[in-house]
Protein backbone atom coordinates (compact mmCIF):
# COMPACT_ATOMS: atom_id res chain seq x y z
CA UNK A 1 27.90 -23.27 64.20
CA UNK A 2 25.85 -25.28 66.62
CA UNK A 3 25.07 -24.33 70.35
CA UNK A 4 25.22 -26.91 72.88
CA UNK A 5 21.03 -27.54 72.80
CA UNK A 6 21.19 -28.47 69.27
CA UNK A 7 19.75 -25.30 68.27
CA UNK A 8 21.60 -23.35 65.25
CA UNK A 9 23.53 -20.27 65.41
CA UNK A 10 22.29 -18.59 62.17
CA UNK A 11 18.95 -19.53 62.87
CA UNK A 12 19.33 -17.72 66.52
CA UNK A 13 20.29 -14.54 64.68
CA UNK A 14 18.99 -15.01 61.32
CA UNK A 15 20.47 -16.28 58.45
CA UNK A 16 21.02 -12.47 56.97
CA UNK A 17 22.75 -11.19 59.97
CA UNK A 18 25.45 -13.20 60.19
CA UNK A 19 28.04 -14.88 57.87
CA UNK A 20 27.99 -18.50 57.97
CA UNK A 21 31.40 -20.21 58.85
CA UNK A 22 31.79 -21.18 54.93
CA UNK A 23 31.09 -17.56 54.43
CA UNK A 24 33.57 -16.18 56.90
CA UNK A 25 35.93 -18.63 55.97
CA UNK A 26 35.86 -17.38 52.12
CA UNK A 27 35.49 -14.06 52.57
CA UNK A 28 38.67 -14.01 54.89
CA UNK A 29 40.40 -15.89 52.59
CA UNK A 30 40.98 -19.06 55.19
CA UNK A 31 41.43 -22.20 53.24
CA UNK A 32 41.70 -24.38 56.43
CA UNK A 33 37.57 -24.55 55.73
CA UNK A 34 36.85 -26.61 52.76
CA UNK A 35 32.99 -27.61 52.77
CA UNK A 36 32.87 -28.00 56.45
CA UNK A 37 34.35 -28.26 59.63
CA UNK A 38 36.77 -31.38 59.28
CA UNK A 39 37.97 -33.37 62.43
CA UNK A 40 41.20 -31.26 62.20
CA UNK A 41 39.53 -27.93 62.86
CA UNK A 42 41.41 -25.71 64.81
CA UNK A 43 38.86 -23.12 66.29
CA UNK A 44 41.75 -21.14 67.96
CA UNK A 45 43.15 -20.75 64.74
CA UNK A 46 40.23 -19.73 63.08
CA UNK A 47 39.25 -17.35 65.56
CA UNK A 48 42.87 -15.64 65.35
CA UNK A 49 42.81 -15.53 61.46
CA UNK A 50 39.59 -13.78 62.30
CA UNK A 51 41.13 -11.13 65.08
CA UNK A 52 43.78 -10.97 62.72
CA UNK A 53 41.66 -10.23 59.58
CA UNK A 54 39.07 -7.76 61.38
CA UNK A 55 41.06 -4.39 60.16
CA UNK A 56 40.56 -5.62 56.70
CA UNK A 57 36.98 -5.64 56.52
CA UNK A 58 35.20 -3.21 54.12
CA UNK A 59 33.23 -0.29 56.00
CA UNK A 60 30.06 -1.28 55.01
CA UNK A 61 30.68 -5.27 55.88
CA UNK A 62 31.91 -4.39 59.36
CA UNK A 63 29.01 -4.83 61.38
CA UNK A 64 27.70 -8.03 60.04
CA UNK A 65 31.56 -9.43 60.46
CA UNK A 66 31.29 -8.37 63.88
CA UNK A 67 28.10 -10.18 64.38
CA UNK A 68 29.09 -12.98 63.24
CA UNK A 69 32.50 -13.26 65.07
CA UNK A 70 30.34 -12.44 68.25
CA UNK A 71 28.20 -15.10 67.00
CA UNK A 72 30.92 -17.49 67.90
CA UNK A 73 32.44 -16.09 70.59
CA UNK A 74 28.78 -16.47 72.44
CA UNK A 75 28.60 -20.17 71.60
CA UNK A 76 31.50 -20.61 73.48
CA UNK A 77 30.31 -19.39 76.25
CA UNK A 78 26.84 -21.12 75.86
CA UNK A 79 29.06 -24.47 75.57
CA UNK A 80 30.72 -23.39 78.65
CA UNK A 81 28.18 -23.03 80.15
CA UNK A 82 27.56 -25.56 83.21
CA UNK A 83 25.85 -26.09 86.38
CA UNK A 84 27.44 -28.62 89.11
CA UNK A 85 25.66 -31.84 89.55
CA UNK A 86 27.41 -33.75 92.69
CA UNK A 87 25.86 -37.20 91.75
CA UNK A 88 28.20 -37.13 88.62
CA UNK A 89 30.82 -34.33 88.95
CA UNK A 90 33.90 -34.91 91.48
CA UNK A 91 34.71 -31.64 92.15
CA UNK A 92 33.32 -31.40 96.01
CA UNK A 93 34.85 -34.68 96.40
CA UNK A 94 38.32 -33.32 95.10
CA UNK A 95 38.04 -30.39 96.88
CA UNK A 96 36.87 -32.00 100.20
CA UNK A 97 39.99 -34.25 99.51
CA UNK A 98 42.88 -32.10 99.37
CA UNK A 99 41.62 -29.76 101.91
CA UNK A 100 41.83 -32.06 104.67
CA UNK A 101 45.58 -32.90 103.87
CA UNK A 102 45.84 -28.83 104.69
CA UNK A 103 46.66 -27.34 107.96
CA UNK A 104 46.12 -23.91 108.55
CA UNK A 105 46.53 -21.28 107.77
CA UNK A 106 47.42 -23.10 104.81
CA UNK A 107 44.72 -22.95 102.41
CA UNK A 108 44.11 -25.13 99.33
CA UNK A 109 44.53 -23.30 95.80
CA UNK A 110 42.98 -24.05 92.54
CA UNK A 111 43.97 -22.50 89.37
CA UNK A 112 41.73 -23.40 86.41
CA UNK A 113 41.96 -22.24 82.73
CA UNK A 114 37.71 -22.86 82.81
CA UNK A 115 34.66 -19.78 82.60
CA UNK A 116 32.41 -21.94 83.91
CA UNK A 117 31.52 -22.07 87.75
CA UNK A 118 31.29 -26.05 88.34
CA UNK A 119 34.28 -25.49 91.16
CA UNK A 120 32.47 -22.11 92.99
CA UNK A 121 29.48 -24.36 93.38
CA UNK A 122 30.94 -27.79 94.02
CA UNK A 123 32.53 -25.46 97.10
CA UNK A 124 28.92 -24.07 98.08
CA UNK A 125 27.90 -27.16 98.31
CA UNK A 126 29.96 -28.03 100.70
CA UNK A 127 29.97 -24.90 102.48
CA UNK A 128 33.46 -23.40 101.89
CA UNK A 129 34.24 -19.87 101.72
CA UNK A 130 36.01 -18.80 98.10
CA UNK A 131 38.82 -16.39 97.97
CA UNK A 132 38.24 -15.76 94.43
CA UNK A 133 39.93 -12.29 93.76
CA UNK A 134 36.89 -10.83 94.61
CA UNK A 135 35.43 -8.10 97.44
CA UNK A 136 32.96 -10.09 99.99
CA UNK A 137 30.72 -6.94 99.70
CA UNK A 138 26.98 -6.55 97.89
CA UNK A 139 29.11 -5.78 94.39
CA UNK A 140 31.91 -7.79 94.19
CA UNK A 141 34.96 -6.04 93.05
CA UNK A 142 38.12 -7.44 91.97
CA UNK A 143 40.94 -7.24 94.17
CA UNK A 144 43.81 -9.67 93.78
CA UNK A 145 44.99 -8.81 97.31
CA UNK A 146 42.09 -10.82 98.70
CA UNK A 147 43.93 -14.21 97.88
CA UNK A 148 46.23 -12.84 100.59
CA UNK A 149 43.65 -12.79 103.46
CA UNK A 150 42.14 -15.56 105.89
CA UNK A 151 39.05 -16.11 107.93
CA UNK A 152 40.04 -16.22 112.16
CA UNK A 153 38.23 -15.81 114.93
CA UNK A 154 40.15 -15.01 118.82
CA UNK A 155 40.40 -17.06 121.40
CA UNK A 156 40.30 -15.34 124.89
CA UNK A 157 43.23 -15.96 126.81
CA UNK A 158 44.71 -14.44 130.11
CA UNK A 159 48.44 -15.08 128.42
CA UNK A 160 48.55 -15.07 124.85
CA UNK A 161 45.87 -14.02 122.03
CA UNK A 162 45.61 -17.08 120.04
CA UNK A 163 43.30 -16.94 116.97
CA UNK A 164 41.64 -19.86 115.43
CA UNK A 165 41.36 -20.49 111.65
CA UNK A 166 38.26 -21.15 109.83
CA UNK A 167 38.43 -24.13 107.82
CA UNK A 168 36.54 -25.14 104.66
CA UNK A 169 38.65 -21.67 103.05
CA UNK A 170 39.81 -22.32 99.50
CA UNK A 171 41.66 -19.70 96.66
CA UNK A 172 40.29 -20.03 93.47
CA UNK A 173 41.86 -18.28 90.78
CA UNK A 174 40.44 -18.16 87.45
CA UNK A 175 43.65 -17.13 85.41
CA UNK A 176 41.43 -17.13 81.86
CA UNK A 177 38.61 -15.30 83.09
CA UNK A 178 35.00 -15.99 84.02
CA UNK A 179 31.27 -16.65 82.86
CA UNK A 180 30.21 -14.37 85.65
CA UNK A 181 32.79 -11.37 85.44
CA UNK A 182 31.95 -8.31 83.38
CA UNK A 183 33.56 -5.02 83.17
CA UNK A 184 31.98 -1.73 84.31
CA UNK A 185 31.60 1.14 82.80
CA UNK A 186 34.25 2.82 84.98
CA UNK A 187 36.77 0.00 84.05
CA UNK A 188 36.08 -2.13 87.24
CA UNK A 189 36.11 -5.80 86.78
CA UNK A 190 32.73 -6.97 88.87
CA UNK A 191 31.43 -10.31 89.40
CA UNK A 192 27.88 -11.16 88.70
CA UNK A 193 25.34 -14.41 88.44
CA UNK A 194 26.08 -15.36 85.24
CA UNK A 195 22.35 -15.49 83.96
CA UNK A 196 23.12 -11.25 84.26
CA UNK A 197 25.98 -10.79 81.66
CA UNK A 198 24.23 -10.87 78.25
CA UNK A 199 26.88 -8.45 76.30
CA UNK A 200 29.85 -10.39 74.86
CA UNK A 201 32.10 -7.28 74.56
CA UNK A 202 31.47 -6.86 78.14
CA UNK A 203 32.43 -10.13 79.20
CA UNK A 204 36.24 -10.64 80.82
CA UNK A 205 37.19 -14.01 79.45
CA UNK A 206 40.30 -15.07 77.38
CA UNK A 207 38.64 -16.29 74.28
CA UNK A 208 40.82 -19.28 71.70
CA UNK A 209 43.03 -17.27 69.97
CA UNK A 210 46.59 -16.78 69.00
CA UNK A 211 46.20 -13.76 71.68
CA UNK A 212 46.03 -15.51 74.50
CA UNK A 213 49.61 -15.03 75.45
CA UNK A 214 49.38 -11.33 74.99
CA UNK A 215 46.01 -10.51 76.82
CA UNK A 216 47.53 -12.34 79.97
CA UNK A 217 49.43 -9.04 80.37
CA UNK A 218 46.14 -7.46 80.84
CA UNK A 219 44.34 -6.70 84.17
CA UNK A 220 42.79 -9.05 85.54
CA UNK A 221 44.85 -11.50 84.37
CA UNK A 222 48.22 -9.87 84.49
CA UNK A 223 47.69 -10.18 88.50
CA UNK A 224 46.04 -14.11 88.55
CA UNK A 225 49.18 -15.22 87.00
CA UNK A 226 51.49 -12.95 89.21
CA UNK A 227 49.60 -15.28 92.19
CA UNK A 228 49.81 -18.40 90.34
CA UNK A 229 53.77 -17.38 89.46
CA UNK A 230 54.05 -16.75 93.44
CA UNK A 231 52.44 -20.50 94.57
CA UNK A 232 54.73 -22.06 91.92
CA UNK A 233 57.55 -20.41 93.83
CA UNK A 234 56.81 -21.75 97.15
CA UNK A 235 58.61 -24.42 98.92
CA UNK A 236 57.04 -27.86 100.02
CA UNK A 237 54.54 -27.49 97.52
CA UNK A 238 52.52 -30.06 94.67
CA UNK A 239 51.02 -28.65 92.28
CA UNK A 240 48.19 -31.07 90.33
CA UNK A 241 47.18 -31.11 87.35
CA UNK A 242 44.16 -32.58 85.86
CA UNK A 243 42.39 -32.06 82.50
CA UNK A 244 45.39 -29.69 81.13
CA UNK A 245 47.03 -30.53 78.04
CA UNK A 246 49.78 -28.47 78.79
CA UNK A 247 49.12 -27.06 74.96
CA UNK A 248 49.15 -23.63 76.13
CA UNK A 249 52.71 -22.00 76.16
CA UNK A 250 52.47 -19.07 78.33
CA UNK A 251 51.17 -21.60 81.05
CA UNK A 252 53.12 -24.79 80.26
CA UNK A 253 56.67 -22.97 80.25
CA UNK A 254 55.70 -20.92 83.40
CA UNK A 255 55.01 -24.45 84.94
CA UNK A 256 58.26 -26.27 83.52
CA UNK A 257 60.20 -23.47 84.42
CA UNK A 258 59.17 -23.70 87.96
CA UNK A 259 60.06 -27.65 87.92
CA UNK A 260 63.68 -26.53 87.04
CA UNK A 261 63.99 -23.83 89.77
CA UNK A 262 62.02 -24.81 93.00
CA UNK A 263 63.26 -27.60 93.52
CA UNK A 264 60.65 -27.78 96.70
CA UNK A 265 57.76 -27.94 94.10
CA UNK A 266 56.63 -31.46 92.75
CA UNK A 267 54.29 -31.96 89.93
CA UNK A 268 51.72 -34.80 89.97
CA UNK A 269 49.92 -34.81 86.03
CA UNK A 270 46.96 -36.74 85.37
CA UNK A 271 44.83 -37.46 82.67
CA UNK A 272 47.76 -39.51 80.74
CA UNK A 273 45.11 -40.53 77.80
CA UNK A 274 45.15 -36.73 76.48
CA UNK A 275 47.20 -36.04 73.55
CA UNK A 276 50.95 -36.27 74.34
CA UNK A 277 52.30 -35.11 71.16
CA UNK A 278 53.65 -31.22 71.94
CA UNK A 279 56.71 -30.20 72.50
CA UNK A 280 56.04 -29.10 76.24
CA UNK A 281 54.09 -32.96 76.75
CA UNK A 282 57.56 -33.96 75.83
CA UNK A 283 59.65 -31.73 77.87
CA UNK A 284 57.64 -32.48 80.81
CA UNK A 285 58.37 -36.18 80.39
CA UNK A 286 62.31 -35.10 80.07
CA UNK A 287 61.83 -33.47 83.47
CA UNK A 288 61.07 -36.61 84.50
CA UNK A 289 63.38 -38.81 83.20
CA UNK A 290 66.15 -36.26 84.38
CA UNK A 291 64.92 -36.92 88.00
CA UNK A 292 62.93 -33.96 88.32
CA UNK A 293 59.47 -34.12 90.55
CA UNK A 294 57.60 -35.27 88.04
CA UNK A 295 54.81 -37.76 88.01
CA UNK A 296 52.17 -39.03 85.60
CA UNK A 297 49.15 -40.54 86.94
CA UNK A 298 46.14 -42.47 84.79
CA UNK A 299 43.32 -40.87 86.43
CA UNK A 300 40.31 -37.97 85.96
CA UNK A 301 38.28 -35.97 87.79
CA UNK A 302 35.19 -36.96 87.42
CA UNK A 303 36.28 -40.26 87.96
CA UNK A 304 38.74 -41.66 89.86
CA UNK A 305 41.09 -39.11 90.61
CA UNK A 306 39.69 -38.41 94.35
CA UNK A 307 40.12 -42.33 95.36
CA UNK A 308 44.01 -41.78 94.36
CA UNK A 309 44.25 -38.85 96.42
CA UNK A 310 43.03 -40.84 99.54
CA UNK A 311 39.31 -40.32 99.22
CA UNK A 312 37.55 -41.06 102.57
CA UNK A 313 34.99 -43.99 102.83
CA UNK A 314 32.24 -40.82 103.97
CA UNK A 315 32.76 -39.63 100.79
């Protein structure tokens, strides 16, 4: 397996230490692997077969099978792994965007399926304060009733005690996990600059696998969907989507299912050129054509996605 410099994964560890995908593929008895990755590779798959396969292993092949699945569980975070460049990423601009349509105390949310931090530092940039889950305190500490709080400040009055919101506040939750969350060694779930968290197993991120469905019942996740579940419920609200192929059940149905019974919630999808061929692409576009809130709309990101949304020329 190749990391995202070019460089090669057995060479990293050393050919001896690890079992080539060939290797692992033949030794766990997955035929999907015939001479090679082919363009049909399904890594979620593999990795499953692999979760799957892991109480099989002899004694004395366990550690080098663990290795090696490691192995590939790190190059997916090393291929994850991004830092935010504004002069060709659209995330400020997005963000900037949909804020201003906001009035408070309403507060934008994002939900992303991504580890990587492009959306905590597009909002940096731009000087926002992220409700992330997370304690503002010197070790962050999860806390999923922080998506619950806002930033105000009084305003002294002889006759009332207005307060005035802070703007530039955005939620963020990160409903697969993190590059920069780890868990402690009293079970705590901490955030940390992601150049810190070097041990895989320590790491709280849903990996590709069959699993994913069934690890979303775990903390912290079990309480990021609960939130997501709860802005899906609200009225007079649009939910967005952008660079989501809707391929993931547990998410998809908890999104059509919220179509059929908030009937204050409308759905705006973009990114029309991604594949359209599952069954929840489909029932999505039955939503549609049975009058439901429903829209598709040819546009991405990091490209022209902020100009539909009303972009200003400052921008």
């Amino acid at each position: 397996m190749e990391n995202k410099d070019g460089s090669d994964a057995n060479e990293k560890k050393g050919k001896n230490d690890i079992y080539s995908l060939s290797e692992l593929a033949n030794n766990t008895r997955y035929e999907k692997i015939e001479g090679g990755l082919s363009d049909d590779f399904d890594l979620e798959d593999f990795i499953s077969h692999l979760i799957r396969y892991k109480s099989f292993v002899a004694e004395e092949e366990r550690k080098k099978f663990e290795r090696s699945l490691n192995e590939i569980l790190e190059c997916i975070r090393d291929n994850t792994t991004y830092d935010f460049d504004g002069s060709k990423l659209k995330h400020a601009k997005v963000i900037n965007t949909l804020s201003r349509k906001l009035k408070a105390p309403h507060k934008l949310s994002i939900v992303t399926t991504n580890y990587d931090v492009l959306f905590e530092e597009a909002a940096m940039s731009e000087n926002y304060t992220v409700f992330d889950g997370f304690t503002f305190s010197e070790k962050p500490v999860f806390d999923e009733g922080m998506f619950d709080w806002n930033l105000v400040r009084e305003i002294p009055n002889i006759h009332t005690k207005e307060v005035e919101y802070k703007d530039k506040v955005i939620n963020l939750l990160k409903i697969h996990g993190s590059l920069t969350w780890e868990k402690g060694e009293d079970g705590q779930i901490l955030r940390k600059d992601k150049k810190e968290i070097k041990e895989i197993d320590k790491m709280v991120m849903i990996f590709p696998s069959s699993d994913k469905y069934a690890q979303s019942y775990q903390a912290p996740y079990f309480e990021l969907f609960a939130k997501f579940q709860e802005l899906l419920r609200r009225p007079n609200t649009l939910l967005i989507s952008t660079g989501f192929s809707f391929s993931d059940d547990h998410i998809a149905q908890m999104v059509i299912e919220a179509v059929k019974n908030n009937p204050g919630l409308t759905l705006l999808i973009t990114d029309f050129n991604i594949d359209q061929t599952s069954k929840n692409w489909q029932a999505l576009l039955d939503l549609m054509e049975a009058n439901h809130p429903v829209s598709f709309l040819k546009a991405t990101l990091n490209d022209d996605l902020a100009s539909y949304l009303g972009e200003q020329d400052e921008y």
